[in-house]
Protein backbone atom coordinates (compact mmCIF):
# COMPACT_ATOMS: atom_id res chain seq x y z
CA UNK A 1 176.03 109.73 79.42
CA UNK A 2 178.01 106.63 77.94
CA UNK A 3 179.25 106.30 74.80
CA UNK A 4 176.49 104.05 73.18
CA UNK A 5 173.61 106.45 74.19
CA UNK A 6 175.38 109.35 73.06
CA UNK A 7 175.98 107.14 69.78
CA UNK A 8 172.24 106.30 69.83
CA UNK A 9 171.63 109.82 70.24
CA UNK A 10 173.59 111.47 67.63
CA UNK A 11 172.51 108.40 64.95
CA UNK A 12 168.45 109.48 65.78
CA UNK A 13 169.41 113.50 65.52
CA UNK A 14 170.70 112.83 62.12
CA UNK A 15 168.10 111.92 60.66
CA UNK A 16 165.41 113.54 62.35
CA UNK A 17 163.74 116.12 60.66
CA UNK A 18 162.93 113.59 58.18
CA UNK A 19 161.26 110.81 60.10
CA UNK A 20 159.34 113.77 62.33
CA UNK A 21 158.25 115.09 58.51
CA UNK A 22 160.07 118.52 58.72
CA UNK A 23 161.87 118.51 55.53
CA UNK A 24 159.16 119.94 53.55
CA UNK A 25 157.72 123.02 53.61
CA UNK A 26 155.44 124.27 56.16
CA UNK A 27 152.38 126.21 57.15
CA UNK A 28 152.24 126.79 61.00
CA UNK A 29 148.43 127.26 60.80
CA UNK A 30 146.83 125.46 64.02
CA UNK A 31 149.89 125.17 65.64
CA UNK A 32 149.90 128.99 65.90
CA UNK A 33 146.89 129.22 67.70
CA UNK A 34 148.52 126.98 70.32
CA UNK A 35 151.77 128.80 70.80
CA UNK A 36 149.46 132.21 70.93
CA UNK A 37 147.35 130.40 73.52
CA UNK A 38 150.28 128.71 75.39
CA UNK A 39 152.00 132.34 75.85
CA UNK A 40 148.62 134.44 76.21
CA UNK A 41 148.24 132.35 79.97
CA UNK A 42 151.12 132.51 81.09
CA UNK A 43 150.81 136.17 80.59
CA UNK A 44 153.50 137.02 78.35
CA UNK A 45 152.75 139.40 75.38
CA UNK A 46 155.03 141.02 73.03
CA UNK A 47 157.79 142.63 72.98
CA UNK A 48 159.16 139.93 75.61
CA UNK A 49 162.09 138.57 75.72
CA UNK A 50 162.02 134.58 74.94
CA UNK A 51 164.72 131.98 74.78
CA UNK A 52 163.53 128.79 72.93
CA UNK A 53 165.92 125.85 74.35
CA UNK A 54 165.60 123.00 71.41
CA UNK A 55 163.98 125.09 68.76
CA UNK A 56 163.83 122.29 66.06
CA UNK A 57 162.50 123.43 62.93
CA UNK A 58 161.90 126.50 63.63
CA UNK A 59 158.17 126.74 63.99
CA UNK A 60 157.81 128.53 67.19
CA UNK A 61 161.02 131.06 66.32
CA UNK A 62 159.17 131.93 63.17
CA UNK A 63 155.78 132.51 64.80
CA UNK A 64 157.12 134.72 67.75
CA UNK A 65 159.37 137.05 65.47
CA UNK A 66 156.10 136.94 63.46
CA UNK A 67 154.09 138.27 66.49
CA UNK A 68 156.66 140.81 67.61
CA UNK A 69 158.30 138.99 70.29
CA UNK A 70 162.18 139.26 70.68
CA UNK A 71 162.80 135.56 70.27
CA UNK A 72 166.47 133.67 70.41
CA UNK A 73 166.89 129.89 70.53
CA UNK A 74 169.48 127.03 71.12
CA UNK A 75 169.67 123.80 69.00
CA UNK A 76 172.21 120.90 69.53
CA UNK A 77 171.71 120.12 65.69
CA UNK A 78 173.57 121.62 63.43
CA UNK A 79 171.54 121.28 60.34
CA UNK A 80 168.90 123.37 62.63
CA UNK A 81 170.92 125.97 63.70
CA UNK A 82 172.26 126.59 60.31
CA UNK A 83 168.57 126.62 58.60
CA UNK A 84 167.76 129.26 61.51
CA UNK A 85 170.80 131.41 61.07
CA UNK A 86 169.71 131.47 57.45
CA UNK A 87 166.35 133.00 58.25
CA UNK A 88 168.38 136.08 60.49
CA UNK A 89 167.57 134.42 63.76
CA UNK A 90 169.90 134.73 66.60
CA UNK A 91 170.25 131.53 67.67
CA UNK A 92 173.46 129.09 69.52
CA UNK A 93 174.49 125.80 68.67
CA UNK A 94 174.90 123.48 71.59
CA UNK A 95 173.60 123.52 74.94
CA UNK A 96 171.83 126.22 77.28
CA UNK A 97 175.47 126.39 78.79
CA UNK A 98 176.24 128.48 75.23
CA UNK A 99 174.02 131.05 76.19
CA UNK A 100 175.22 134.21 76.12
CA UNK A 101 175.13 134.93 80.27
CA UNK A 102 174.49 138.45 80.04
CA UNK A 103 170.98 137.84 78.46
CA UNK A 104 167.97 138.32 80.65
CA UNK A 105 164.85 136.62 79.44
CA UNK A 106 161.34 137.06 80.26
CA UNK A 107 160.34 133.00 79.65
CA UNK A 108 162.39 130.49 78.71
CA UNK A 109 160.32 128.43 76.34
CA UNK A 110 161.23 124.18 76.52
CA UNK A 111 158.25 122.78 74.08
CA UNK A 112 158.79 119.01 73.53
CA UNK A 113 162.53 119.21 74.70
CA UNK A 114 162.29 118.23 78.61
CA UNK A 115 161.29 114.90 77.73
CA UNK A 116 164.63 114.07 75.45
CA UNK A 117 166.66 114.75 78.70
CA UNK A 118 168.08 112.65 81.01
CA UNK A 119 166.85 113.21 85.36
CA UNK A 120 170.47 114.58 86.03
CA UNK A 121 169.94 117.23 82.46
CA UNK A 122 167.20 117.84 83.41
CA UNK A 123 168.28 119.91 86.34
CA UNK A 124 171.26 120.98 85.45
CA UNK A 125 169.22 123.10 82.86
CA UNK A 126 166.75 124.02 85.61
CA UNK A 127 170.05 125.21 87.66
CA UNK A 128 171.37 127.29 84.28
CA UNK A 129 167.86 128.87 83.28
CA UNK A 130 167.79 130.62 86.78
CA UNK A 131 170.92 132.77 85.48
CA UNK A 132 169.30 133.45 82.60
CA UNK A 133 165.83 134.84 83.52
CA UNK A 134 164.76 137.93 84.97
CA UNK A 135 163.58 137.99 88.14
CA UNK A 136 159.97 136.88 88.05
CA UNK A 137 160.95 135.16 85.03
CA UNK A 138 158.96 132.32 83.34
CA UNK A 139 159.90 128.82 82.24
CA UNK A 140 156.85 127.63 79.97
CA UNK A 141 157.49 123.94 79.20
CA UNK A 142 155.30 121.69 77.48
CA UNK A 143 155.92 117.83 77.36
CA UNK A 144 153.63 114.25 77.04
CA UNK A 145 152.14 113.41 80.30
CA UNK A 146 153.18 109.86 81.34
CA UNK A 147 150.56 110.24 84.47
CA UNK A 148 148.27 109.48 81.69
CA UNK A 149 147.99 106.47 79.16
CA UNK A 150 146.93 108.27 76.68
CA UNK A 151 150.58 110.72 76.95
CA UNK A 152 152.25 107.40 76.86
CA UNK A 153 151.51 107.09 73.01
CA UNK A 154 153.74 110.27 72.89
CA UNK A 155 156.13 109.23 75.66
CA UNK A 156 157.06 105.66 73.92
CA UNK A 157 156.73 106.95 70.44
CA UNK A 158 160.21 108.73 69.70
CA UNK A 159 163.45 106.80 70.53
CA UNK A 160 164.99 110.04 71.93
CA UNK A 161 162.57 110.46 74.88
CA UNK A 162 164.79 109.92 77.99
CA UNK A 163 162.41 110.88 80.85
CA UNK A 164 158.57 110.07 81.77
CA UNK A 165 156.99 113.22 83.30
CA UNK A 166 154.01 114.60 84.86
CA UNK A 167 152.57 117.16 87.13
CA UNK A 168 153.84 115.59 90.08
CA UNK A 169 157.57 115.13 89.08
CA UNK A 170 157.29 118.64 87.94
CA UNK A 171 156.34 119.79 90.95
CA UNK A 172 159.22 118.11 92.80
CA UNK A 173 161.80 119.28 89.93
CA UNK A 174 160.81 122.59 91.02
CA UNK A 175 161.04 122.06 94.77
CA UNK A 176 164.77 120.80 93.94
CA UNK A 177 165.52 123.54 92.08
CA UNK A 178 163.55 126.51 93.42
CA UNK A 179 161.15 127.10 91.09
CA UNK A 180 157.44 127.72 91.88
CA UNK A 181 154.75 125.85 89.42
CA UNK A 182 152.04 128.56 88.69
CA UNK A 183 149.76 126.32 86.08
CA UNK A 184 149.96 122.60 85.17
CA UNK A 185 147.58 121.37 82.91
CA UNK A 186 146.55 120.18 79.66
CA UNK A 187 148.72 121.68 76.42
CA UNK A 188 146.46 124.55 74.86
CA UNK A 189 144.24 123.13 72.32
CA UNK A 190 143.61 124.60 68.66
CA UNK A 191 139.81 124.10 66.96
CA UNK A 192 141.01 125.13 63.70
CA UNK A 193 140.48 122.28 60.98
CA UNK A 194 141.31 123.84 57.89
CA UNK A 195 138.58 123.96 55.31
CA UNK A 196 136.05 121.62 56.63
CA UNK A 197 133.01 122.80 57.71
CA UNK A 198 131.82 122.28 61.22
CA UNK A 199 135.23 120.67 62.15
CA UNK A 200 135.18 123.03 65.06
CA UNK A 201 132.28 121.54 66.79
CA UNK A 202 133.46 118.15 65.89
CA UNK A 203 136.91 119.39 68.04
CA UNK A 204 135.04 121.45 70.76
CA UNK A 205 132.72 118.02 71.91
CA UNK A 206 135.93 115.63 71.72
CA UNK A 207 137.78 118.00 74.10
CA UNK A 208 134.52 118.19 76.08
CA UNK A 209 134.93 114.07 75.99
CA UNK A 210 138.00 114.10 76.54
CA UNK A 211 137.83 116.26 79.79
CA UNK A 212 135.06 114.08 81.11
CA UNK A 213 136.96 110.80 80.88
CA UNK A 214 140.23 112.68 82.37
CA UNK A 215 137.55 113.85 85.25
CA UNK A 216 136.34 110.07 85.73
CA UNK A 217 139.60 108.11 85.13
CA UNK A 218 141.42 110.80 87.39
CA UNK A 219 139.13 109.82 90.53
CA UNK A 220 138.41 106.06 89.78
CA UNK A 221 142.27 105.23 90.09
CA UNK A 222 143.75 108.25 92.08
CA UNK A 223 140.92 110.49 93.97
CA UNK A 224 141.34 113.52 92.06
């Protein structure tokens, strides 16, 4: 990467708990459903082993130790790292190259992060996860679907996203690096709303609208 966009890079990271609205504090509510839905398909339960690459602030770390998982995690900003180590988590500053290499994890967990890497990152951290797993080992990744226009809002909305994904450039990652895709599909979906009443239905017949138009839109332009 040249100097600029690392420049460009490290300018955004500075300041980026506070234009993502981290620097307060937070209750992981809905968002805990999702992770506990996002790890209950791809059949992981605790006391697995999990290795968050780009754990942020801190959300998902907190919710597995929460739910007895063994959870470590890897951060290239500091101000993260140093908030985590303050809360007792094990956690590396850097890259997935400061892993220790002697760990074996059960899932490797990239939510959000895959998308803030560049093609040739990209699979370099594909190539270094497959050192780090156990065999049979899961990578659960998560990331805004460019294959739709509606995960473009996501895609184009944050100055760090490097690289447009979907299902089919997945699928190809993992043919280049030898890794077999077991589910694709939406991001698990939470019908919690808090203290309104009857937000729940409201949720469960958007999703049902939403599924409809992906069903239509999907074989109007494509066929499927």
């Amino acid at each position: 990467m040249d100097s600029m966009a690392q420049d460009v890079r490290q300018v955004a990271y500075g300041d980026y708990a506070r234009w993502k609205g981290w620097d307060g504090a937070r209750d992981l509510g809905a968002i805990a459903e999702i992770f506990e839905a996002e790890l209950r398909r791809a059949g992981l339960r605790p006391p697995a082993k999990l290795l968050e690459i780009g754990f942020g602030n801190g959300d998902f770390l907190t919710w597995s130790r929460n739910s007895g998982y063994e959870i470590c995690g890897v951060e290239i900003n500091e101000n993260f790292v140093s908030a985590a180590r303050a809360h007792g988590f094990n956690v590396w500053l850097g890259s997935i190259s400061t892993v220790d290499p002697g760990s074996d994890f059960d899932a490797i967990i990239f939510f959000d992060v895959l998308e803030h890497l560049t093609k040739v990152e990209i699979i370099e951290h594909l190539h270094m996860v497959r050192r780090l797993l156990k065999p049979c080992g899961l990578i659960v990744a998560r990331f805004p679907n460019a294959a739709s226009p509606f995960g473009l809002w996501a895609q184009t909305g944050d100055i760090t996203h490097e690289t447009a994904l979907s299902e089919s450039s997945i699928r190809q990652l993992g043919a280049m690096t030898g890794f077999e895709i077991v589910f694709a599909g939406n991001s698990a979906r939470t019908y919690r709303g808090g203290r309104r009443k009857g937000i729940a239905i409201v949720k469960r017949s958007a999703y049902l609208i939403r599924s409809l138009c992906e069903i239509f839109f999907g074989y109007l332009y494509i066929g499927r």
